[in-house]
N, C-alpha and C. Protein backbone atom coordinates (compact mmCIF):
# COMPACT_ATOMS: atom_id res chain seq x y z
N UNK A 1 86.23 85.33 89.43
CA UNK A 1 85.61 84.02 89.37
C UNK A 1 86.56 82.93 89.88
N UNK A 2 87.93 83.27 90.01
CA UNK A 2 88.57 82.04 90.50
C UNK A 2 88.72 82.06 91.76
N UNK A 3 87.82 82.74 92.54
CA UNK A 3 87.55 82.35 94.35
C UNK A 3 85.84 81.87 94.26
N UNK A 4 85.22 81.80 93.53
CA UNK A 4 84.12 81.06 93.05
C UNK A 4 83.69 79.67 93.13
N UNK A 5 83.62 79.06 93.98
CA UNK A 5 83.16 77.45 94.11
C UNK A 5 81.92 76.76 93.70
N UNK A 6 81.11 77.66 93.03
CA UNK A 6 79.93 77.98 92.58
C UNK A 6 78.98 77.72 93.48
N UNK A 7 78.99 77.82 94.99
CA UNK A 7 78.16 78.04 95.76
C UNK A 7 78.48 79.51 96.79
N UNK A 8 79.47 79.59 96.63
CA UNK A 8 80.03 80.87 97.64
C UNK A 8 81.40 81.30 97.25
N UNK A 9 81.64 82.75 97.70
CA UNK A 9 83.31 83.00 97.36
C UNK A 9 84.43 82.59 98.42
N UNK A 10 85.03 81.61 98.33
CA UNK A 10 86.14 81.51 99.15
C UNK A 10 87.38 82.52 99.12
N UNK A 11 86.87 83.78 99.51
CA UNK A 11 87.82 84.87 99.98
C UNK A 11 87.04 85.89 100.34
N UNK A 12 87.67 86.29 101.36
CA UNK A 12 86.99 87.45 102.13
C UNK A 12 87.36 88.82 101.59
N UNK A 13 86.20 89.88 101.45
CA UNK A 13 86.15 91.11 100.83
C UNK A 13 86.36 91.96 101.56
N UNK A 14 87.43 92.77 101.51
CA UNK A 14 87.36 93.76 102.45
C UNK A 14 86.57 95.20 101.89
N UNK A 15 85.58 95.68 102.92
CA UNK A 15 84.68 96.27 102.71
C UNK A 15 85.43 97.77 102.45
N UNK A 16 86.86 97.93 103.02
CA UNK A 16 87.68 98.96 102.56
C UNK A 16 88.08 99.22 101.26
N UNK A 17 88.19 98.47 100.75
CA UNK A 17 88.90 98.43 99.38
C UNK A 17 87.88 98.42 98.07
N UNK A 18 86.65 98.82 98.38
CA UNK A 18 85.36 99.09 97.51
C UNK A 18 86.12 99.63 96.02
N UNK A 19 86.61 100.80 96.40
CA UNK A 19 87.08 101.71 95.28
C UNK A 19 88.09 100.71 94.49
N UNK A 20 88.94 99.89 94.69
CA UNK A 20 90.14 99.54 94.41
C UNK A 20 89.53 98.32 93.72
N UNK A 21 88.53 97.44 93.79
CA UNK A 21 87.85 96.79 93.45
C UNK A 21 86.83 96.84 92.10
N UNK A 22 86.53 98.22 92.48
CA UNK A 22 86.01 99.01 91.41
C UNK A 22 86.79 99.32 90.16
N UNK A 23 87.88 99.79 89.79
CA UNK A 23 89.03 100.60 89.56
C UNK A 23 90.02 99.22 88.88
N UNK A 24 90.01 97.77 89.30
CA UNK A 24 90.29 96.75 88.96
C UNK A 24 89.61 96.53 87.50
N UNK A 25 88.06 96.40 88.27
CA UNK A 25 87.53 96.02 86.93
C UNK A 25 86.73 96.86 86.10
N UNK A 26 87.06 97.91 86.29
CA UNK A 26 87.23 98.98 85.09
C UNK A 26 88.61 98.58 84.25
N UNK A 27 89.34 98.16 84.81
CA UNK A 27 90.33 98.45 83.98
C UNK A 27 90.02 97.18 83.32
N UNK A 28 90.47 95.89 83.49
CA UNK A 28 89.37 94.56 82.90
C UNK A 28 88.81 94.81 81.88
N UNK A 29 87.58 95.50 82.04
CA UNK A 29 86.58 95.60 81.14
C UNK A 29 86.94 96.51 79.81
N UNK A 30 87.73 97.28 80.36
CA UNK A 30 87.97 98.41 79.28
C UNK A 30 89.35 97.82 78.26
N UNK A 31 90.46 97.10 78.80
CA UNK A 31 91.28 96.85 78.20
C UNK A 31 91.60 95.65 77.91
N UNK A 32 90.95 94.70 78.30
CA UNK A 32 90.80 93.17 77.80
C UNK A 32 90.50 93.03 76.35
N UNK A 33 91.75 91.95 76.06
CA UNK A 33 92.12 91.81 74.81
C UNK A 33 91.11 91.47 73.56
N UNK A 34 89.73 91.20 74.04
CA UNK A 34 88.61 90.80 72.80
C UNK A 34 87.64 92.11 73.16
N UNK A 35 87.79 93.21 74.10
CA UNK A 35 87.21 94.44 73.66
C UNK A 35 87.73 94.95 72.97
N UNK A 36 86.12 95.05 71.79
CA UNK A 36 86.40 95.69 69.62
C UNK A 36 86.15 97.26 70.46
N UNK A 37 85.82 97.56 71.69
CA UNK A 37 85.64 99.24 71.20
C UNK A 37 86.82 100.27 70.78
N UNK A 38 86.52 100.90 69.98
CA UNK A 38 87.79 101.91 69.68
C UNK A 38 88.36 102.91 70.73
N UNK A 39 89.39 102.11 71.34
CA UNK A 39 89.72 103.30 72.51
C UNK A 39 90.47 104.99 71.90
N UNK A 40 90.56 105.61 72.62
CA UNK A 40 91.45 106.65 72.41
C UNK A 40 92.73 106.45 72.53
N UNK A 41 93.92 106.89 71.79
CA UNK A 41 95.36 106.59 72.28
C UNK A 41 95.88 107.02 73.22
N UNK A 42 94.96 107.97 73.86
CA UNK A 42 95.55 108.57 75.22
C UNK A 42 95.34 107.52 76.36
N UNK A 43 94.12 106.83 76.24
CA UNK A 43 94.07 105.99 77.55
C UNK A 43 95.02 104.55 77.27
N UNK A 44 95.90 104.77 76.33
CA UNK A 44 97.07 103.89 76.78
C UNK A 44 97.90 104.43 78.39
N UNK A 45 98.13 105.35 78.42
CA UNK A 45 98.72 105.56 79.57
C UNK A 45 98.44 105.17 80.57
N UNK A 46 96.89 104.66 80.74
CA UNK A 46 96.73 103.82 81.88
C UNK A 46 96.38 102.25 81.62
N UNK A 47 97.04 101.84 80.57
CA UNK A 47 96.49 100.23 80.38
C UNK A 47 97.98 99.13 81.07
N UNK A 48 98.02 98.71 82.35
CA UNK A 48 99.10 98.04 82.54
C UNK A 48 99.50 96.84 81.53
N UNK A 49 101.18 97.02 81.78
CA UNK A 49 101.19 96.19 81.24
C UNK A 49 101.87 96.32 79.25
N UNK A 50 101.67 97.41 78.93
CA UNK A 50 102.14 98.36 77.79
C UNK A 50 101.24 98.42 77.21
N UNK A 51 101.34 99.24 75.47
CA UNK A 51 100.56 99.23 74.40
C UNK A 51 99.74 98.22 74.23
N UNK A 52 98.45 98.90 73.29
CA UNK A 52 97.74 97.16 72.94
C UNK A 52 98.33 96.97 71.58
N UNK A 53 97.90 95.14 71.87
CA UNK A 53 98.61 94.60 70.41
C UNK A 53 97.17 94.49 69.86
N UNK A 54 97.66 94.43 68.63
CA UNK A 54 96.20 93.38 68.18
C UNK A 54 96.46 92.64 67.92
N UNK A 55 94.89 91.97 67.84
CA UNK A 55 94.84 89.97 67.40
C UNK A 55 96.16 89.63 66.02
N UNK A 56 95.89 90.82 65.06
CA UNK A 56 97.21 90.34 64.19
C UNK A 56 98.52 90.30 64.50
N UNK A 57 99.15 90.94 65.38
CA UNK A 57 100.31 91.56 66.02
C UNK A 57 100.58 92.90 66.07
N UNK A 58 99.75 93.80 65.33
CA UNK A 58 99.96 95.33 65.39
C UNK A 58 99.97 95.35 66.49
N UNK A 59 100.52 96.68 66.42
CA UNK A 59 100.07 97.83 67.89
C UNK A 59 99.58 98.81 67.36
């Protein structure tokens, strides 16, 4: 959303990079800090960036 002008995207998509685009926001969606789903501890290994914390400070 921040190439978003709210009439058009000011940045060009490269039609190569579909997968990588994809694969971005999977990761986004899955590991962003106000998703409640209960992940598995294995898919820490792919969350950049390290462990999750939680909202209290756990990990």
């Amino acid at each position: 959303m921040e190439f978003w002008d709210g009439d058009r995207l000011n940045i060009d998509i490269n039609p190569f990079k579909g997968m990588t685009y994809r694969v971005e926001l999977m990761h986004y969606l899955m590991f962003h800090p106000i998703n409640q789903a209960d992940l598995p501890d294995e898919l820490d290994l792919y969350r950049l960036g390290g462990r999750k914390i939680g909202l209290d400070g756990s990990q």
